[in-house]
PDB file of N, CA and C in Angstrom:
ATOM      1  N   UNK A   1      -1.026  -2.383  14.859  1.00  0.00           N
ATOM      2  CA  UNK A   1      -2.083  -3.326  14.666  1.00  0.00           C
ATOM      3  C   UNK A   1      -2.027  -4.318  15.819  1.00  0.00           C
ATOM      4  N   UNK A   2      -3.123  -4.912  16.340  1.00  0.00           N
ATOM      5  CA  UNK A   2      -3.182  -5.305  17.669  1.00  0.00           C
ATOM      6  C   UNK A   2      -4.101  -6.382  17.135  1.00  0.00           C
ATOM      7  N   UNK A   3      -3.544  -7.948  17.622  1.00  0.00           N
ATOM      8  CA  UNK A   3      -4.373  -8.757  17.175  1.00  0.00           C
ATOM      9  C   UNK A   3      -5.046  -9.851  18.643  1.00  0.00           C
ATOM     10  N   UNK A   4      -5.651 -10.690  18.412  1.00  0.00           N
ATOM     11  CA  UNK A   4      -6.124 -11.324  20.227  1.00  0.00           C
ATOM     12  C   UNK A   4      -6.588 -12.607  19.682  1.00  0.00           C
ATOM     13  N   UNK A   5      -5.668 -13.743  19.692  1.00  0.00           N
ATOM     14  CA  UNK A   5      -6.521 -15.073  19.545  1.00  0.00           C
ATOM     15  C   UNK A   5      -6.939 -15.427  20.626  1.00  0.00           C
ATOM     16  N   UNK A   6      -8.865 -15.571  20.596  1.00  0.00           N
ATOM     17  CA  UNK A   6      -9.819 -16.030  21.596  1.00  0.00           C
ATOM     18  C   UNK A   6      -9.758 -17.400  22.279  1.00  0.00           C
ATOM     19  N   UNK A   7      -9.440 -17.013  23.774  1.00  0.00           N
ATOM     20  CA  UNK A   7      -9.082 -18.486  24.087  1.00  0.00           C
ATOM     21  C   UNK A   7      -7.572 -18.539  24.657  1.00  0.00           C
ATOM     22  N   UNK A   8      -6.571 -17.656  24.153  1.00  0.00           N
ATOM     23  CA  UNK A   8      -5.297 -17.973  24.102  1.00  0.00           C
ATOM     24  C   UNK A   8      -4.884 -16.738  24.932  1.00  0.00           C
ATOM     25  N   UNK A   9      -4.837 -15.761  24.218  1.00  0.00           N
ATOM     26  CA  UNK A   9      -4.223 -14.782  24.489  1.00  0.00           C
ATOM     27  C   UNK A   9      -4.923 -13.867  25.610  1.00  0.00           C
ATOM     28  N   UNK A  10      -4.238 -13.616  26.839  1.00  0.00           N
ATOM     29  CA  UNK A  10      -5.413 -12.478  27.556  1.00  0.00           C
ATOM     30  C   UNK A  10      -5.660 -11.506  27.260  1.00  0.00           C
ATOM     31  N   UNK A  11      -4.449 -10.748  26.249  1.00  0.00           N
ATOM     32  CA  UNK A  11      -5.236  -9.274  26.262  1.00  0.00           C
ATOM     33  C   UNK A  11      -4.570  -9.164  24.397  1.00  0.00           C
ATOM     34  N   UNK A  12      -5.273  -8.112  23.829  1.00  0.00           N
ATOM     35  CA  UNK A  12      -4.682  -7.665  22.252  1.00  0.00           C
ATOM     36  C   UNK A  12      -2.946  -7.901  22.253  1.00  0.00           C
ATOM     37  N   UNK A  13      -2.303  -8.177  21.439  1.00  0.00           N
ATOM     38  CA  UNK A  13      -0.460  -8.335  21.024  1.00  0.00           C
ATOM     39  C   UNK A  13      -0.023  -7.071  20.110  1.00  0.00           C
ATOM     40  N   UNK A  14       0.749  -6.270  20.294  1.00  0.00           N
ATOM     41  CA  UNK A  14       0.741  -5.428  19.415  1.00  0.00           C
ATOM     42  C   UNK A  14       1.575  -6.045  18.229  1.00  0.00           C
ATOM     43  N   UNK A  15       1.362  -6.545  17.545  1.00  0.00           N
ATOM     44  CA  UNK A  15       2.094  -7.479  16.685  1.00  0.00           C
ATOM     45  C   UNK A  15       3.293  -6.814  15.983  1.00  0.00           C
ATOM     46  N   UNK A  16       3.276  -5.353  15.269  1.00  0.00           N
ATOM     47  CA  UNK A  16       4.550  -4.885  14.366  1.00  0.00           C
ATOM     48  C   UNK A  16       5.073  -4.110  15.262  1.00  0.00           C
ATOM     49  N   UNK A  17       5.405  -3.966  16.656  1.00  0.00           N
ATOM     50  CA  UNK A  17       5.755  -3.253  17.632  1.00  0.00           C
ATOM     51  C   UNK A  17       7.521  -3.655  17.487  1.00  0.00           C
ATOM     52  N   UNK A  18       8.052  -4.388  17.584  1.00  0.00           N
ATOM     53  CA  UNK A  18       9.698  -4.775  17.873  1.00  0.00           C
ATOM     54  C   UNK A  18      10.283  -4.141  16.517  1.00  0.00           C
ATOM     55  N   UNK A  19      11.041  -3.909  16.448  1.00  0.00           N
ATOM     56  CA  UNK A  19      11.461  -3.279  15.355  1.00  0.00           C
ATOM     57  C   UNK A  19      10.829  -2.598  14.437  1.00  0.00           C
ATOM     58  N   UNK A  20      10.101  -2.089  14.308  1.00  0.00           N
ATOM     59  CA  UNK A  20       8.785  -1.555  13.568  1.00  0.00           C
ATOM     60  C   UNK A  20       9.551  -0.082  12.898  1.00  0.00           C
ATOM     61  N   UNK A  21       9.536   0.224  11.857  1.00  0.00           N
ATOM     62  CA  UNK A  21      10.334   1.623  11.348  1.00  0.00           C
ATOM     63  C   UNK A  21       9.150   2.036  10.779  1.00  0.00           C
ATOM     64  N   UNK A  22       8.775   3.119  10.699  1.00  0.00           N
ATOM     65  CA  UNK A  22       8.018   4.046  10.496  1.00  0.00           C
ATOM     66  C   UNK A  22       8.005   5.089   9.455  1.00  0.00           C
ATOM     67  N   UNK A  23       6.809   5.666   8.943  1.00  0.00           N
ATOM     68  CA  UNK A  23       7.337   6.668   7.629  1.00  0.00           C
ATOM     69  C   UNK A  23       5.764   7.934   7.674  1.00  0.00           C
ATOM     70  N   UNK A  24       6.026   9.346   8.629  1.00  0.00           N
ATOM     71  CA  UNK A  24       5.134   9.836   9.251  1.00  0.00           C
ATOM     72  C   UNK A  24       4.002  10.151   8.364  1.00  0.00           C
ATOM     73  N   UNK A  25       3.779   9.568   6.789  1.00  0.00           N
ATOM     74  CA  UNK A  25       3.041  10.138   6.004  1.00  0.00           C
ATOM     75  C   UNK A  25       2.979  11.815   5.434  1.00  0.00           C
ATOM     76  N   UNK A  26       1.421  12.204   5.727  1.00  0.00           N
ATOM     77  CA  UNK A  26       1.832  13.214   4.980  1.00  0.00           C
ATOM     78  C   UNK A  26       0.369  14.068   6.324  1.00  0.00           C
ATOM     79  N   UNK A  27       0.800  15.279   6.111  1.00  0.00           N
ATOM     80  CA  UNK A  27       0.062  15.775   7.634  1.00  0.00           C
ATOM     81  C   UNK A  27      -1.911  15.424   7.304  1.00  0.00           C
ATOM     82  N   UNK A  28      -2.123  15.356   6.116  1.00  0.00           N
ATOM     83  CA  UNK A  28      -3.292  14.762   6.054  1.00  0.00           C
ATOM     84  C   UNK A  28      -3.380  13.460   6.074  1.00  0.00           C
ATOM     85  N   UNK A  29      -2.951  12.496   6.459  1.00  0.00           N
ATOM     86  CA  UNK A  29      -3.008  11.092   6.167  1.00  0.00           C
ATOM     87  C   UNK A  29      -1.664  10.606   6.690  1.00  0.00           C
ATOM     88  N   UNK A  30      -1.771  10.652   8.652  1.00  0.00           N
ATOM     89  CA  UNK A  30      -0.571  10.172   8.948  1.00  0.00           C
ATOM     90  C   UNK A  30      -0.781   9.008   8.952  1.00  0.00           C
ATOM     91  N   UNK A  31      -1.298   7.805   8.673  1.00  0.00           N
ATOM     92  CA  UNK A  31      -1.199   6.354   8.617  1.00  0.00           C
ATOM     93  C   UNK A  31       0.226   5.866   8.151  1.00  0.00           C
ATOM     94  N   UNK A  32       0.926   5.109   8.461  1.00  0.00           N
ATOM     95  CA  UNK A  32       2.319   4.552   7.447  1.00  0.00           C
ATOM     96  C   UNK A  32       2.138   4.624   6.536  1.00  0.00           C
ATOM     97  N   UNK A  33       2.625   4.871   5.095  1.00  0.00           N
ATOM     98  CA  UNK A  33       2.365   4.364   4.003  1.00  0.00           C
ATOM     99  C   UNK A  33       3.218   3.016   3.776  1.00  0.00           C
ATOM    100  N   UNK A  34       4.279   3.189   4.850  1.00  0.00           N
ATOM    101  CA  UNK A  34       5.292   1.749   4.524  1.00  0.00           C
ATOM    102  C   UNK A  34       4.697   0.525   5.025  1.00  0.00           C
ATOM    103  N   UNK A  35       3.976   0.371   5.206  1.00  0.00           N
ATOM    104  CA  UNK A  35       2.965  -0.537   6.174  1.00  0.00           C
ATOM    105  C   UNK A  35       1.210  -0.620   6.041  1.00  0.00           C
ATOM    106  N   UNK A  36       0.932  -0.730   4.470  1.00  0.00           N
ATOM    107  CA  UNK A  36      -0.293  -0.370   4.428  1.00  0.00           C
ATOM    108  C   UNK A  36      -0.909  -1.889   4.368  1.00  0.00           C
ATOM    109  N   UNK A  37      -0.192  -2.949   5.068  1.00  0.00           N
ATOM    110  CA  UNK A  37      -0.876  -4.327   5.521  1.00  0.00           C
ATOM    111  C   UNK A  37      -1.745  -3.879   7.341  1.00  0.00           C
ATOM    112  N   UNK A  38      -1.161  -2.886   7.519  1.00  0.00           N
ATOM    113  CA  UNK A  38      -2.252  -2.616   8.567  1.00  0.00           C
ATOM    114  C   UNK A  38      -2.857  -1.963   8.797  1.00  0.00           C
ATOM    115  N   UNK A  39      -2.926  -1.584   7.325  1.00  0.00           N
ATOM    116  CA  UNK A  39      -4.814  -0.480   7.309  1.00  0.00           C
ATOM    117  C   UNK A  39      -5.652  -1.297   6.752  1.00  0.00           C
ATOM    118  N   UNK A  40      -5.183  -2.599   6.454  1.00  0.00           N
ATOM    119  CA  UNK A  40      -6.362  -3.833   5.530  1.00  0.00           C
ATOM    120  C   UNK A  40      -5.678  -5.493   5.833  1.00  0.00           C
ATOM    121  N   UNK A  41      -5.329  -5.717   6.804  1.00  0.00           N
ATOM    122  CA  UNK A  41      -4.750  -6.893   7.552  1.00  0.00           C
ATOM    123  C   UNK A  41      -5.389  -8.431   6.497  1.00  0.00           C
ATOM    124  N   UNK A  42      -4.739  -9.443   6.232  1.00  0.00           N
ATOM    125  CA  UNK A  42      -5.141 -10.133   5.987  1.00  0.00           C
ATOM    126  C   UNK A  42      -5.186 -10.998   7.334  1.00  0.00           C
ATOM    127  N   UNK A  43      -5.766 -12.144   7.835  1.00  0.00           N
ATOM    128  CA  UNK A  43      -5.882 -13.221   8.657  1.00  0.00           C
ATOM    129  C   UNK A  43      -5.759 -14.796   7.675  1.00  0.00           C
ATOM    130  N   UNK A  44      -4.645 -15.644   8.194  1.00  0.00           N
ATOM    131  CA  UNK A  44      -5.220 -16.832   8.328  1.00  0.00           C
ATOM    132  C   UNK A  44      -4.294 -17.981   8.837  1.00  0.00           C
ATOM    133  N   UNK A  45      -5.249 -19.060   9.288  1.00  0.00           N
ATOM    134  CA  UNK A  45      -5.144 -19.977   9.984  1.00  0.00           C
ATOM    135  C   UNK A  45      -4.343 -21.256   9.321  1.00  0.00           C
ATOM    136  N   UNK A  46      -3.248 -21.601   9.959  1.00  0.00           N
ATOM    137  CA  UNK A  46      -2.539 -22.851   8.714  1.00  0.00           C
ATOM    138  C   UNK A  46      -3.727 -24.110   9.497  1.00  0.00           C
ATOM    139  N   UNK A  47      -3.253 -25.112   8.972  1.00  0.00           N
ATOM    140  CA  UNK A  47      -3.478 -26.755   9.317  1.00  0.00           C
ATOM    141  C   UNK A  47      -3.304 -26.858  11.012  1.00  0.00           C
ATOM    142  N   UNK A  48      -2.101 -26.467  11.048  1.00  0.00           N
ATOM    143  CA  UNK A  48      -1.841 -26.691  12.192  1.00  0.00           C
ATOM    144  C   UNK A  48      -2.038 -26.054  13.353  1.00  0.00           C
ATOM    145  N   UNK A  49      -2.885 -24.946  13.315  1.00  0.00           N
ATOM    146  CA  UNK A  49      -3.771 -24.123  14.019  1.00  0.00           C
ATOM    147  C   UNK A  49      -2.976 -22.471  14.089  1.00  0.00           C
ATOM    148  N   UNK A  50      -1.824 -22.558  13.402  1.00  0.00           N
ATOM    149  CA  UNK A  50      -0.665 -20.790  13.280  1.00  0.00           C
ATOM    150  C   UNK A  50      -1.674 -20.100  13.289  1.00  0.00           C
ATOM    151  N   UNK A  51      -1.541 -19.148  13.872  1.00  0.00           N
ATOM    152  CA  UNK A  51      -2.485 -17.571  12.627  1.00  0.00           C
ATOM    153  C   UNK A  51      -1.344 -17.153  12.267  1.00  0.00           C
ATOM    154  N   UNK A  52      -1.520 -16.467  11.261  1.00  0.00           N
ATOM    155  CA  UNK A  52      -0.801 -15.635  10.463  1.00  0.00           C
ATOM    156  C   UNK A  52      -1.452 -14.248  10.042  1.00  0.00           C
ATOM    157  N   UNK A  53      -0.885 -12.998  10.211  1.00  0.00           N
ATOM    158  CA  UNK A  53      -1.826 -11.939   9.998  1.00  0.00           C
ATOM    159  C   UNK A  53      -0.765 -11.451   9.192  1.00  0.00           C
ATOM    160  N   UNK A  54      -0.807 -10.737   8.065  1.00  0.00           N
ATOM    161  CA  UNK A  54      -0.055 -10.175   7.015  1.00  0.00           C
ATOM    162  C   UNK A  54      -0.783  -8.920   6.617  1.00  0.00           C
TER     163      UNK A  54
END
């Protein structure tokens, strides 16, 4: 999942890239299943301007 705050960042961050463990699914549906926050990402912004993507 690749996120880009406008303004800030020059190019997309691959955000779960550093340690990231993996689980190859199933041959119809290789998406993670261990990681299904990044087939439907939440976004949001604290007070203090964070993003947070979960």
């Amino acid at each position: 999942m690749y996120a880009q705050v406008v303004g800030e960042d020059r190019a997309p961050v691959n955000l779960p890239a550093p340690g990231k463990s993996v689980d190859l699914g199933t041959p119809q549906d290789a998406r993670s299943p261990r990681f299904t926050a990044s087939l439907f990402p939440s976004v949001a912004i604290g007070e203090d301007g964070r993003v947070v993507v979960a």
